[in-house]
C-alpha atoms as a PDB file:
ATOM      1  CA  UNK A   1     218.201  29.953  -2.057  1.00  0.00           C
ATOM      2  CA  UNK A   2     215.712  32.682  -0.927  1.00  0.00           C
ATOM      3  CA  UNK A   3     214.879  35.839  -1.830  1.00  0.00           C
ATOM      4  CA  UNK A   4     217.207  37.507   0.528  1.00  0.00           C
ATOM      5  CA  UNK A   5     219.985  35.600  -0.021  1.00  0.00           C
ATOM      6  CA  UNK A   6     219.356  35.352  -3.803  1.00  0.00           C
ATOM      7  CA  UNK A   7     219.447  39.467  -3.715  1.00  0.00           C
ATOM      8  CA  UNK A   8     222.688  39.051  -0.942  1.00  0.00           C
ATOM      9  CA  UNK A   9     224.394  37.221  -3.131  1.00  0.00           C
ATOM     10  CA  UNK A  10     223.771  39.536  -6.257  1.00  0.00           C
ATOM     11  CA  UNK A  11     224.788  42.711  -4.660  1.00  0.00           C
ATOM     12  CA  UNK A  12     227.250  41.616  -2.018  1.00  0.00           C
ATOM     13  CA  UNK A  13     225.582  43.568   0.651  1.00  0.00           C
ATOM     14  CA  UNK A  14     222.164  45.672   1.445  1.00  0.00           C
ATOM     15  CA  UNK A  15     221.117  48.986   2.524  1.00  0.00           C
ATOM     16  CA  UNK A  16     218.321  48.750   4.444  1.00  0.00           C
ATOM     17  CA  UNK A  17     215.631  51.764   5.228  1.00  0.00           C
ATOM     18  CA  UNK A  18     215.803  54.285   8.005  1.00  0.00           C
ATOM     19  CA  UNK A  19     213.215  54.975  10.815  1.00  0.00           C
ATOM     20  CA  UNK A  20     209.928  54.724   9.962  1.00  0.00           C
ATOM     21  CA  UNK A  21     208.407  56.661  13.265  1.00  0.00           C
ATOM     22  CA  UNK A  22     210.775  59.446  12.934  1.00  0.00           C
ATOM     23  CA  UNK A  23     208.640  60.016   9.518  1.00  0.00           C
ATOM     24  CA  UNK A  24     205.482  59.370  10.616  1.00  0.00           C
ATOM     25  CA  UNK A  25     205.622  62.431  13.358  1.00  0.00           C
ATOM     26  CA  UNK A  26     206.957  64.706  10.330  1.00  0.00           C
ATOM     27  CA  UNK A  27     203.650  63.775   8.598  1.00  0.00           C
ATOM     28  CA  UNK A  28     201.656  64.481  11.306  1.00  0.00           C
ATOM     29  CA  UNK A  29     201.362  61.577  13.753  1.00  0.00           C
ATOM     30  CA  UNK A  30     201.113  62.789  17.746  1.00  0.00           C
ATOM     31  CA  UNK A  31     202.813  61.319  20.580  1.00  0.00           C
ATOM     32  CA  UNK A  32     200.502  58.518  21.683  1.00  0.00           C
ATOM     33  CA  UNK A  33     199.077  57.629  18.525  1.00  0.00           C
ATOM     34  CA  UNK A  34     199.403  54.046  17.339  1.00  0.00           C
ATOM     35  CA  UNK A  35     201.431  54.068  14.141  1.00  0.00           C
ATOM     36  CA  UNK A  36     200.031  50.879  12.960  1.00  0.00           C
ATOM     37  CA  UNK A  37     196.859  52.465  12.611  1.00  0.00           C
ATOM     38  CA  UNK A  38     198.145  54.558   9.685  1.00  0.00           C
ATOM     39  CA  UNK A  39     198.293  51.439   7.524  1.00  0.00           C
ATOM     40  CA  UNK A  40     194.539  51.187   7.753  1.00  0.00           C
ATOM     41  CA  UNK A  41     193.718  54.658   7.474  1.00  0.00           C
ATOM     42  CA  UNK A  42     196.208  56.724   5.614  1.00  0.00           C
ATOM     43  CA  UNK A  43     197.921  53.959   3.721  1.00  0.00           C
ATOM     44  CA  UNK A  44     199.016  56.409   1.129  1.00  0.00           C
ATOM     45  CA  UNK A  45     201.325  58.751   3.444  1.00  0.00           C
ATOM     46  CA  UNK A  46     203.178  55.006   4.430  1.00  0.00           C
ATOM     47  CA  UNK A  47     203.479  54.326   1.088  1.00  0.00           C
ATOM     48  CA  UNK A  48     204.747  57.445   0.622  1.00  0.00           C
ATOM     49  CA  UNK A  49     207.468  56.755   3.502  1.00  0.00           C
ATOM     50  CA  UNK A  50     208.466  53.707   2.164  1.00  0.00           C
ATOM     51  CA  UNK A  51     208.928  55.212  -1.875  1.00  0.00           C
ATOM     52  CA  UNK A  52     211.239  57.474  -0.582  1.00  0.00           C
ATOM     53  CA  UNK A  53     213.394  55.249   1.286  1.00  0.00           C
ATOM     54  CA  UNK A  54     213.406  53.026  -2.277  1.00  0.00           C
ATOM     55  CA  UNK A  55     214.178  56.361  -4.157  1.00  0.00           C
ATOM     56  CA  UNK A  56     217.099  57.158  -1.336  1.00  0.00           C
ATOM     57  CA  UNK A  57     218.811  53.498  -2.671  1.00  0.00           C
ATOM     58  CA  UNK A  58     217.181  50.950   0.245  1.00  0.00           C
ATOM     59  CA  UNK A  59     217.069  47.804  -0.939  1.00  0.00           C
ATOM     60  CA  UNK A  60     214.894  46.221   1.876  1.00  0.00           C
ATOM     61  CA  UNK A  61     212.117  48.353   3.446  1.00  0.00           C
ATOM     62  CA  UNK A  62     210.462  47.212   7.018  1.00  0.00           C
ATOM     63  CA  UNK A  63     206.824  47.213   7.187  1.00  0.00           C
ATOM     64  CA  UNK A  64     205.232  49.769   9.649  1.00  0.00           C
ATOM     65  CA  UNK A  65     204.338  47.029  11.831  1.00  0.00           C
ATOM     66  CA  UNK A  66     206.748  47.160  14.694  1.00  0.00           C
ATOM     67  CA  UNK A  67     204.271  47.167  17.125  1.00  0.00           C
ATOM     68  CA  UNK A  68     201.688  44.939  15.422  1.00  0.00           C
ATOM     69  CA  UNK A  69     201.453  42.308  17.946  1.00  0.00           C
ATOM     70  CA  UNK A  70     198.116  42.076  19.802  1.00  0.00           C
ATOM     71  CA  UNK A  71     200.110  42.516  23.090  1.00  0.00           C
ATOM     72  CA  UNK A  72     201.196  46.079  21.733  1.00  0.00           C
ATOM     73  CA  UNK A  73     197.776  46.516  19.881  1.00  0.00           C
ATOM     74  CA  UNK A  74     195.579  45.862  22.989  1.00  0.00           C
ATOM     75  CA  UNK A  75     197.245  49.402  24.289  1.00  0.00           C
ATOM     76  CA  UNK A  76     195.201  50.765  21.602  1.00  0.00           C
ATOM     77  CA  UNK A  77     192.179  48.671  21.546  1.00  0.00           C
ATOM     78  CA  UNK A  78     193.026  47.487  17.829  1.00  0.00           C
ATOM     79  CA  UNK A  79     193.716  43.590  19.221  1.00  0.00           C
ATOM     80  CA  UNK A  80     190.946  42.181  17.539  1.00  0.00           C
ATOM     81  CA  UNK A  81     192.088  43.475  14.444  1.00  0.00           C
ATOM     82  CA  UNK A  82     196.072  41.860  14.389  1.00  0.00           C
ATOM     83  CA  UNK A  83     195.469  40.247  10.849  1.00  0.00           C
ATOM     84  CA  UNK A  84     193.861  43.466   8.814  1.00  0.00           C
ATOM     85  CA  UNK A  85     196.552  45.525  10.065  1.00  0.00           C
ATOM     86  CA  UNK A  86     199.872  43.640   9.507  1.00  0.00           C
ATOM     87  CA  UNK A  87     198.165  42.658   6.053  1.00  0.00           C
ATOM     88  CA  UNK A  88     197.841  46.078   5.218  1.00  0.00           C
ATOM     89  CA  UNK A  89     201.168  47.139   6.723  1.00  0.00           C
ATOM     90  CA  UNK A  90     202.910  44.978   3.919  1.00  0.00           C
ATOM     91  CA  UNK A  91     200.808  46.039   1.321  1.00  0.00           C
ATOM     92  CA  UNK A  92     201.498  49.476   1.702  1.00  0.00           C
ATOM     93  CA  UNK A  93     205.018  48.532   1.748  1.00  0.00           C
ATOM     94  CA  UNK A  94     204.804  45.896  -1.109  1.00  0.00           C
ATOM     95  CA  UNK A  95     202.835  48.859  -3.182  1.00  0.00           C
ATOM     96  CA  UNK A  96     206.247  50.758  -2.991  1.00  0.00           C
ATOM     97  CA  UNK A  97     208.842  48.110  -3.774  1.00  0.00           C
ATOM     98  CA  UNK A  98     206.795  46.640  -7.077  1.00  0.00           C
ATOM     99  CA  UNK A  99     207.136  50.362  -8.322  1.00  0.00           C
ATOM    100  CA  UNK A 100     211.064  50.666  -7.984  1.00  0.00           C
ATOM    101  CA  UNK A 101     212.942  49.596 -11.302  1.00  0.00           C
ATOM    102  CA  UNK A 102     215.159  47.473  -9.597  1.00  0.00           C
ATOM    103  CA  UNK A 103     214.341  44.342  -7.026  1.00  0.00           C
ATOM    104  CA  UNK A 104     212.903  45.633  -3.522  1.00  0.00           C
ATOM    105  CA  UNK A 105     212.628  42.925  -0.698  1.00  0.00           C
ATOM    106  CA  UNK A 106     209.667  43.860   2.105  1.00  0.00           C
ATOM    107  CA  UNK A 107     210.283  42.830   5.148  1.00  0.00           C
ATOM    108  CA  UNK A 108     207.944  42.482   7.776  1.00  0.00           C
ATOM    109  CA  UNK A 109     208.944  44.295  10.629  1.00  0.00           C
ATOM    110  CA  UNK A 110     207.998  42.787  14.480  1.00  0.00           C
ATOM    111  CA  UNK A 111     209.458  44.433  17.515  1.00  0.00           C
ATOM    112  CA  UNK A 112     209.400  43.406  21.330  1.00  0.00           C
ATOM    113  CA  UNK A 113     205.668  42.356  23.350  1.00  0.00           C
ATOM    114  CA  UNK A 114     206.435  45.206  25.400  1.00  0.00           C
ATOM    115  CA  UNK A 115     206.217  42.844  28.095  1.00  0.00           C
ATOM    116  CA  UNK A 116     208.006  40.479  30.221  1.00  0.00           C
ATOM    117  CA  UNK A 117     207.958  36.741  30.205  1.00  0.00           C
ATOM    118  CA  UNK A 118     207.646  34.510  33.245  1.00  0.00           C
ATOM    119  CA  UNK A 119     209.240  34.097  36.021  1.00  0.00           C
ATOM    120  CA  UNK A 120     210.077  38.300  35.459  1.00  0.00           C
ATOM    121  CA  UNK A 121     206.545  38.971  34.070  1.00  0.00           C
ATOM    122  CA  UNK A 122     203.072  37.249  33.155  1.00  0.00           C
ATOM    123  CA  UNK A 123     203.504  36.307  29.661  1.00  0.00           C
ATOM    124  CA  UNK A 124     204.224  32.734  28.905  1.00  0.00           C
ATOM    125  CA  UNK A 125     206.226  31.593  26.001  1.00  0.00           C
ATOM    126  CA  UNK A 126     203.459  30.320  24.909  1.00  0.00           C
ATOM    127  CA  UNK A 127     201.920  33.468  24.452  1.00  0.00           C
ATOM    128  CA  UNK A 128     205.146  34.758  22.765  1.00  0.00           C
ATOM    129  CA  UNK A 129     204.873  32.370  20.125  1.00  0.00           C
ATOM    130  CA  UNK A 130     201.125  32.432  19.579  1.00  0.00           C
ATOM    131  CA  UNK A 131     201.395  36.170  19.675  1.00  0.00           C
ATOM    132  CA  UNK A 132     204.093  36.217  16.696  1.00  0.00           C
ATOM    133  CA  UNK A 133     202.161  33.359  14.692  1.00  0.00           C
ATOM    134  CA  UNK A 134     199.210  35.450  14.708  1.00  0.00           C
ATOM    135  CA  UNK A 135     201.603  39.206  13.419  1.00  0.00           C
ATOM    136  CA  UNK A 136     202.663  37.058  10.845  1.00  0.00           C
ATOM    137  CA  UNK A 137     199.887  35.291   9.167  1.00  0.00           C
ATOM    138  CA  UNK A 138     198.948  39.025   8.648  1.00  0.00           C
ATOM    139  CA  UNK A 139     202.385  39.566   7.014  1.00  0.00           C
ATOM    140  CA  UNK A 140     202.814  36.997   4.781  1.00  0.00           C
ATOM    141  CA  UNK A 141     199.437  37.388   3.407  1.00  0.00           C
ATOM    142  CA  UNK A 142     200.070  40.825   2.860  1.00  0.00           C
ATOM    143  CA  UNK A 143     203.165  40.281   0.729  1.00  0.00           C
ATOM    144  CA  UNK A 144     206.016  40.492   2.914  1.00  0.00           C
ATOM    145  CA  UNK A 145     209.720  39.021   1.223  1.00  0.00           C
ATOM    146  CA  UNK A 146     210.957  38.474   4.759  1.00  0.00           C
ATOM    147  CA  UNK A 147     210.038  38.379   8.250  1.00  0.00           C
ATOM    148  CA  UNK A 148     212.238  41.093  10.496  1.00  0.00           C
ATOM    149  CA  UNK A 149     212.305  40.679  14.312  1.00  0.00           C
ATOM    150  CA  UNK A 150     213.849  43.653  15.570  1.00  0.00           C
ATOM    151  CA  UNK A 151     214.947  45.785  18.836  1.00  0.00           C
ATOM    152  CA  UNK A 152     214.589  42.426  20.979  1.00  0.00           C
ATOM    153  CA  UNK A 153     216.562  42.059  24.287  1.00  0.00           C
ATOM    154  CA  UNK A 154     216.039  38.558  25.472  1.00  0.00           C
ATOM    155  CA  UNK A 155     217.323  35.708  24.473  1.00  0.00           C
ATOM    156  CA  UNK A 156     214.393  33.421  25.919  1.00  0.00           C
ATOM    157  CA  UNK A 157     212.082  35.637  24.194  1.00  0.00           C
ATOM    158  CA  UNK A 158     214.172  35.597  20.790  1.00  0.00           C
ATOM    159  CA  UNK A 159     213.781  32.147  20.562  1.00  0.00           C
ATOM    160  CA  UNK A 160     210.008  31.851  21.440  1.00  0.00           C
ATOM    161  CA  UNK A 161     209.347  34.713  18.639  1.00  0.00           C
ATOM    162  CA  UNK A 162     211.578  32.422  16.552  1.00  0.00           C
ATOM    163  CA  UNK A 163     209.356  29.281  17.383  1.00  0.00           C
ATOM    164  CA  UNK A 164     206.145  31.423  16.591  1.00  0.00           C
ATOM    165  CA  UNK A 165     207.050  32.998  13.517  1.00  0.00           C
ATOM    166  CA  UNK A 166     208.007  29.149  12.363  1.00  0.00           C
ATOM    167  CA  UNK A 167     204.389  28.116  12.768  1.00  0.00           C
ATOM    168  CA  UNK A 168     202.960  30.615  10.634  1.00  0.00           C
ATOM    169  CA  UNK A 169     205.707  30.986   8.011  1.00  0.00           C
ATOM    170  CA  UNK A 170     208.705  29.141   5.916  1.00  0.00           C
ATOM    171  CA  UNK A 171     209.835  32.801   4.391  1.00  0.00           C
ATOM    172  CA  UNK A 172     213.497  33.604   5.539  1.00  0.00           C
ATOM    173  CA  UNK A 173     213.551  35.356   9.033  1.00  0.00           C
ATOM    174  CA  UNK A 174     215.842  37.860  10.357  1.00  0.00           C
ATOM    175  CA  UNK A 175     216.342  38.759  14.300  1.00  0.00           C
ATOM    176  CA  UNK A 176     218.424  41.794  15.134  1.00  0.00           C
ATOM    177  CA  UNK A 177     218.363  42.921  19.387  1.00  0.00           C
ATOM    178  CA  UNK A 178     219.430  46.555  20.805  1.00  0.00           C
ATOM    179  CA  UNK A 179     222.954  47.219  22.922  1.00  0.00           C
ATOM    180  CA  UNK A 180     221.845  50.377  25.026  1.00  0.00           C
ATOM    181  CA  UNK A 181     223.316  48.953  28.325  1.00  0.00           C
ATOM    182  CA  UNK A 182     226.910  49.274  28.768  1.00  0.00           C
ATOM    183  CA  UNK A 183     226.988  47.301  25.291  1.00  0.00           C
ATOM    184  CA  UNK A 184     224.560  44.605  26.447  1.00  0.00           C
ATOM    185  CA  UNK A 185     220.887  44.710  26.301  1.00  0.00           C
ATOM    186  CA  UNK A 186     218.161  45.707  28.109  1.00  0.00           C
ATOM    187  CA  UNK A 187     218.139  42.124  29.819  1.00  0.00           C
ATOM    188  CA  UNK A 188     222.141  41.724  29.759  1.00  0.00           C
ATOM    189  CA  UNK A 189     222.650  39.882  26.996  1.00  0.00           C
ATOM    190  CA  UNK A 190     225.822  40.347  25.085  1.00  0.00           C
ATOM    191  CA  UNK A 191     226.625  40.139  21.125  1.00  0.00           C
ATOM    192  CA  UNK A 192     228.422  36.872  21.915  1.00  0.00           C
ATOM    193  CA  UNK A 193     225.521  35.393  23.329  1.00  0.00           C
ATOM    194  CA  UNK A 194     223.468  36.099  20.620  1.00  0.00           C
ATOM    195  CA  UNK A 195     225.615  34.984  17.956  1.00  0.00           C
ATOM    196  CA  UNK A 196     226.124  31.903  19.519  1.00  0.00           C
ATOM    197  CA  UNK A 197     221.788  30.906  19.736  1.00  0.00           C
ATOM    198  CA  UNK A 198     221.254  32.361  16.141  1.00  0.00           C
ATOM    199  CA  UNK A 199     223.608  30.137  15.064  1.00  0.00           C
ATOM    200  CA  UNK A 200     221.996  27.197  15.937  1.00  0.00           C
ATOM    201  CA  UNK A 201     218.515  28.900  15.370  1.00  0.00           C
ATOM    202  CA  UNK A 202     218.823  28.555  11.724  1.00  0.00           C
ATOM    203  CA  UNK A 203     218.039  32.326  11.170  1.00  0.00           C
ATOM    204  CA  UNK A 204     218.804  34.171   7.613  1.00  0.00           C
ATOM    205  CA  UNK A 205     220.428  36.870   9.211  1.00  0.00           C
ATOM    206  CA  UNK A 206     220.806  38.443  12.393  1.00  0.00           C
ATOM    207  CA  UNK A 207     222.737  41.724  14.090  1.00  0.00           C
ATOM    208  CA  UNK A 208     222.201  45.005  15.993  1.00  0.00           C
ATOM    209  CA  UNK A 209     219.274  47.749  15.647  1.00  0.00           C
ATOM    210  CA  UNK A 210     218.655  51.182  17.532  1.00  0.00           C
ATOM    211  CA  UNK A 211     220.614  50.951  20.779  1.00  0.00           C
ATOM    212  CA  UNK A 212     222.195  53.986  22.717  1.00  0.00           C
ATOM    213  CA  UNK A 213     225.538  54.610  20.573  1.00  0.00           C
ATOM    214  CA  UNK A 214     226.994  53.925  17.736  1.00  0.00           C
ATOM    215  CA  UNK A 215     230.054  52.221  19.091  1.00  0.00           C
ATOM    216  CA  UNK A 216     227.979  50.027  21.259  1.00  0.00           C
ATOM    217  CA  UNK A 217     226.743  48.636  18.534  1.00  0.00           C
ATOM    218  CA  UNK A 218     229.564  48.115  16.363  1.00  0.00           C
ATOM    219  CA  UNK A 219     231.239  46.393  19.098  1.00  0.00           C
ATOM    220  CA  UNK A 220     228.049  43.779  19.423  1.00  0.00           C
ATOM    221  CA  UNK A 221     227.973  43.621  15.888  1.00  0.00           C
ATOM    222  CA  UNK A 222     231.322  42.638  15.901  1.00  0.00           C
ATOM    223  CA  UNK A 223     230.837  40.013  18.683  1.00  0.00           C
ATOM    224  CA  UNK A 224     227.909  38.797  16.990  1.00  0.00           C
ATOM    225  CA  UNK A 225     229.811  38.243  13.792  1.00  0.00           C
ATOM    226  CA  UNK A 226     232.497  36.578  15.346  1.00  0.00           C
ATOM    227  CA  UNK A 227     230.024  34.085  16.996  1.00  0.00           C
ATOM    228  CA  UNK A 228     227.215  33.522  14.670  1.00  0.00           C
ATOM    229  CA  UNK A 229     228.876  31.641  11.460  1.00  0.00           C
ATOM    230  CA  UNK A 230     227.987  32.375   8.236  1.00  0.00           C
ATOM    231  CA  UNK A 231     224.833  33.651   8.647  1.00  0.00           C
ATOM    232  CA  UNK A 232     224.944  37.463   7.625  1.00  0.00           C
ATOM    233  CA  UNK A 233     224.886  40.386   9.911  1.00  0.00           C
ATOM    234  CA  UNK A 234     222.656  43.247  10.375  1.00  0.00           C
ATOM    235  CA  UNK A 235     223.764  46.477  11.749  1.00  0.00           C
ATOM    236  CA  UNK A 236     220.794  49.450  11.751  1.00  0.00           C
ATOM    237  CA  UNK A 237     221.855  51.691  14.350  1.00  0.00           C
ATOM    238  CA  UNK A 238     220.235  55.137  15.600  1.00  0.00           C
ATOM    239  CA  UNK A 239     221.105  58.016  14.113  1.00  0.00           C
ATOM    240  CA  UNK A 240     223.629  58.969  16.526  1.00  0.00           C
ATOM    241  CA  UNK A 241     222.952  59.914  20.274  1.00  0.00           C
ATOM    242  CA  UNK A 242     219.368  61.566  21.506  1.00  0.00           C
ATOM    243  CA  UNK A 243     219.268  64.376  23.243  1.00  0.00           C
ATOM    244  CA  UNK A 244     216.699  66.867  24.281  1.00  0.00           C
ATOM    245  CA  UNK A 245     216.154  70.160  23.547  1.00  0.00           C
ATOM    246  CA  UNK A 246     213.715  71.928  25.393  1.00  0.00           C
ATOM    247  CA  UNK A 247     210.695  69.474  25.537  1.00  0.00           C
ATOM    248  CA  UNK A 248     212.310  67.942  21.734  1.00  0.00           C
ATOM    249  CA  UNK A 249     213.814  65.105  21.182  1.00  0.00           C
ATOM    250  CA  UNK A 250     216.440  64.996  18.678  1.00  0.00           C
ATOM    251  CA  UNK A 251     219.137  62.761  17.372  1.00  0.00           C
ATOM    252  CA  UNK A 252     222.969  64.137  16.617  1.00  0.00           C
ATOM    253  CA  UNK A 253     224.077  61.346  14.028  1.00  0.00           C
ATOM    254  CA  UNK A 254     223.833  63.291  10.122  1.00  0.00           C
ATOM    255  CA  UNK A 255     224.124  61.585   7.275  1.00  0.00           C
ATOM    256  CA  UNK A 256     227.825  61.552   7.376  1.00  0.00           C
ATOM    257  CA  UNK A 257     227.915  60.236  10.361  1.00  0.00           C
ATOM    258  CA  UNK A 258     225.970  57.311   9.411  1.00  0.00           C
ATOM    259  CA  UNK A 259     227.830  57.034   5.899  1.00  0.00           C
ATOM    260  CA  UNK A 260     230.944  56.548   7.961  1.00  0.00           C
ATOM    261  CA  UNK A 261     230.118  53.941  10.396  1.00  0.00           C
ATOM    262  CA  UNK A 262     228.113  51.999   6.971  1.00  0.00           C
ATOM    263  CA  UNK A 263     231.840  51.740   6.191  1.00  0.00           C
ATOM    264  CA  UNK A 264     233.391  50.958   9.520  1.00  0.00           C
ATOM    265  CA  UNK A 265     230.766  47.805   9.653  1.00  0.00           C
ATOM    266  CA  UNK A 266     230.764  46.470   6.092  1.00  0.00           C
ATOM    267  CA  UNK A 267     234.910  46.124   6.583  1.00  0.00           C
ATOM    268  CA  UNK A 268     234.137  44.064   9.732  1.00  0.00           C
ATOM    269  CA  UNK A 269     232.122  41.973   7.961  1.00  0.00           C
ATOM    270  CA  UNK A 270     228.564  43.058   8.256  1.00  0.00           C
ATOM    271  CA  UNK A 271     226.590  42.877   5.353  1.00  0.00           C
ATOM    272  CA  UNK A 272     222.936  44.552   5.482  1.00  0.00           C
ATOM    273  CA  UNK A 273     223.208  48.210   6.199  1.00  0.00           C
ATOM    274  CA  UNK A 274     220.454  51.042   7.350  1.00  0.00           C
ATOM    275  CA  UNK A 275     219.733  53.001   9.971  1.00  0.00           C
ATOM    276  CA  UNK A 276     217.146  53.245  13.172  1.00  0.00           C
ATOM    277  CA  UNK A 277     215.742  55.914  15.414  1.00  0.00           C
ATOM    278  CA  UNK A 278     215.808  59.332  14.001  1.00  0.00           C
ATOM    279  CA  UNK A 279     217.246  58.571  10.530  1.00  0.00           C
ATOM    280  CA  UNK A 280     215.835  59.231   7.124  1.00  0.00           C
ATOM    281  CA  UNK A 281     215.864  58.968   3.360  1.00  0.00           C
ATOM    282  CA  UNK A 282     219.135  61.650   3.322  1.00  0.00           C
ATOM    283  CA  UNK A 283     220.677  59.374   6.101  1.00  0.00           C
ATOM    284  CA  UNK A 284     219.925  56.295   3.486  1.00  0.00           C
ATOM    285  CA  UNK A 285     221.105  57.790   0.988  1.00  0.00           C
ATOM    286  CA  UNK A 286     224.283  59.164   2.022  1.00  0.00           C
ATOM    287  CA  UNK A 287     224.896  55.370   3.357  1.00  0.00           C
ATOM    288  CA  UNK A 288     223.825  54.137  -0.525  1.00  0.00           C
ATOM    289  CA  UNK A 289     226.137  56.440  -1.703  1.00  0.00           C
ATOM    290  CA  UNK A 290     229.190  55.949   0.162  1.00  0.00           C
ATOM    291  CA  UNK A 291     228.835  52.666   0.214  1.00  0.00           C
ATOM    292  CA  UNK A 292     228.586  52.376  -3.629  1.00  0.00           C
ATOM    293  CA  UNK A 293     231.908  54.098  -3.602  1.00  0.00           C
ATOM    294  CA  UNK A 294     229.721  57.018  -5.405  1.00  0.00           C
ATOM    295  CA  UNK A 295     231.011  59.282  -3.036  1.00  0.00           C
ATOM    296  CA  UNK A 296     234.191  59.278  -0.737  1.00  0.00           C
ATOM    297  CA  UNK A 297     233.838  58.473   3.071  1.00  0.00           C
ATOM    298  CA  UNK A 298     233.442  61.490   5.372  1.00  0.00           C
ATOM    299  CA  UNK A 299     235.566  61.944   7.829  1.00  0.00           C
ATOM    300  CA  UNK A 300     233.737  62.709  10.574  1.00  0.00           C
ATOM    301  CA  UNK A 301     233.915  61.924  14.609  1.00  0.00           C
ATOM    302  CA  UNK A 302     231.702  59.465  16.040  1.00  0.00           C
ATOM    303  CA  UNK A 303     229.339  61.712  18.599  1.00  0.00           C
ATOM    304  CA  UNK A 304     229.769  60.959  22.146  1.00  0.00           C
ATOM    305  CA  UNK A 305     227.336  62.254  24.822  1.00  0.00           C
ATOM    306  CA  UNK A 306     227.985  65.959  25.913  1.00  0.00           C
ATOM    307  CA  UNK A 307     227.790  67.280  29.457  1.00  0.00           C
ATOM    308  CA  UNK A 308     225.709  69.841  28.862  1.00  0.00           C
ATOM    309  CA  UNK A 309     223.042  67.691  26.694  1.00  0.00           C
ATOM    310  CA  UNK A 310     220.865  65.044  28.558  1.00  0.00           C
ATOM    311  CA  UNK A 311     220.785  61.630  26.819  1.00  0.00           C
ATOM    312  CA  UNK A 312     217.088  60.341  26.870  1.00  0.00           C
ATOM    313  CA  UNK A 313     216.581  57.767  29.161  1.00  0.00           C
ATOM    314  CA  UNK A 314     215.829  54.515  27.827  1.00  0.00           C
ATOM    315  CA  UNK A 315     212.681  53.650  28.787  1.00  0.00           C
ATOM    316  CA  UNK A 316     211.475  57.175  27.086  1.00  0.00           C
ATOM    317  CA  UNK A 317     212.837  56.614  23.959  1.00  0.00           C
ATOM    318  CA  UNK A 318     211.230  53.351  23.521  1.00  0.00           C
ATOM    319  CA  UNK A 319     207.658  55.147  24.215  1.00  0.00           C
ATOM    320  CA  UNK A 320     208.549  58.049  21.880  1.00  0.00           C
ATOM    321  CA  UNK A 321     209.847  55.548  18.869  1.00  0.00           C
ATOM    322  CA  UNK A 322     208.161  53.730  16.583  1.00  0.00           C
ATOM    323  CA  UNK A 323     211.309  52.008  15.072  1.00  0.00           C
ATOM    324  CA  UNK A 324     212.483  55.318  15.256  1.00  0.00           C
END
């Protein structure tokens, strides 16, 4: 067994942490910034983030390395330095989870290129995989528990990330993709589709993250579960639906509402448990909570867009959003 399934198998299931951009602009960070770059030079306020998602009850924590691929890194001119900052990313992280009193599992987070792949776009899947390799060399030497693929919305893609992260790295490997489309993704794929590769992918674990609504991704969590064996399922949705307000953007899902759909996914069978795009520790810890059976489940509605609120586009909330 591995570490995740060793801990899996202890506990039954896992919360996972919440967003880790939504933090980052409350300490600070401005719209164009490259969060990535925090792990190099103010490693102690991501440290920070990540010790109060551990105090909140998470019991994996992503690294701040969702865009931490040199295709993502190039937009920043920090390409040339891939390794140092995925290294440091799960060291800041690691630096929190050897302080908890209980057993923390870092995962190295690794979202989309930002780019397509040929015949849509220029990359190659070769690029894809030599792209990943190189994100996770950094991880792994850092001290990442697990590698995390996350907010991914092709399958071709998903399995060249897959091949990538396999040439650098043995350590268990999760892959989760986002339903924002009419309950597909970005690139149409549907939950069935993807539980049917990651089955024969040999992944540790794979499910849903972000996406545009809560019920769009319970109901590809659901397909995915029903599809993908016995390999456990991730569910880390957004915190509800984003809307603006004025030139803010700001998500409607409180902690209750998360705590409530924690609930609605563990009884269909999902088994790792957080939250996405503009979440945090009280969202996490609401979710520990109720799912503990600490504290009774709220009954709450699920939010549903309003007529007079304007949902962010898509595109715009993956420029605003660091994994959250």
């Amino acid at each position: 067994m591995n570490a995740l399934a060793d801990l899996l198998a202890e506990k039954g299931h896992l919360v996972l942490d919440g967003a880790m951009g939504t933090q980052l602009f409350e300490a600070g960070m401005v719209a164009g910034d490259a969060p990535e770059s925090w792990n190099l030079s103010r490693p102690d306020d991501i440290t920070a983030i990540h010790r109060s998602y551990v105090a909140a009850g998470s019991d994996v924590i992503l690294t701040n390395s969702f865009g931490g691929t040199r295709f993502r890194l190039r937009l920043h001119h920090l390409d040339d330095r891939v390794h140092e900052v995925n290294a440091a990313a799960a060291r800041n992280a690691r630096a929190a989870a050897d302080e908890a009193d209980r057993r923390v599992l870092v995962a190295g987070s690794m979202g989309p290129t930002g780019e397509l792949v040929v015949p849509l776009g220029r990359l190659t899947p070769e690029e894809v995989e030599d792209g990943f390799a190189e994100q996770v060399e950094g991880l792994a030497e850092g001290g990442a528990d697990i590698l995390w693929l996350e907010t991914l919305s092709a399958l071709d893609v998903l399995e060249a990330a897959v091949r990538g992260v396999r040439k650098a790295s043995d350590l268990p490997l999760v892959a989760t993709m986002s339903y924002d489309t009419a309950g597909r993704t970005m690139m149409g794929v549907t939950g069935t589709a993807q539980g049917e590769l990651v089955a024969s992918l040999g992944l540790d674990a794979s499910g849903a993250n972000c996406g545009a609504t809560l019920p769009d991704t319970e109901a590809a969590v659901a397909l995915i579960r029903a599809t993908c064996g016995d390999i456990p399922v991730v569910s880390k949705a957004n915190a509800g639906i984003p809307v603006w307000h004025g030139a803010e953007l700001h998500y409607d899902g409180t902690p209750e509402v998360l705590a409530a759909h924690a609930v609605r996914v563990r009884d269909a069978g999902v088994s790792l448990i957080g939250a996405c795009c503009g979440s945090g520790p009280e969202h996490i810890e609401m979710i520990a909570r109720v799912l503990s059976g600490e504290l009774p489940v709220p009954e709450v509605e699920v939010p549903v867009p309003e007529s007079d609120l304007t949902p962010a586009p898509p595109r715009e909330r993956r420029r605003r959003r660091s994994r959250g």
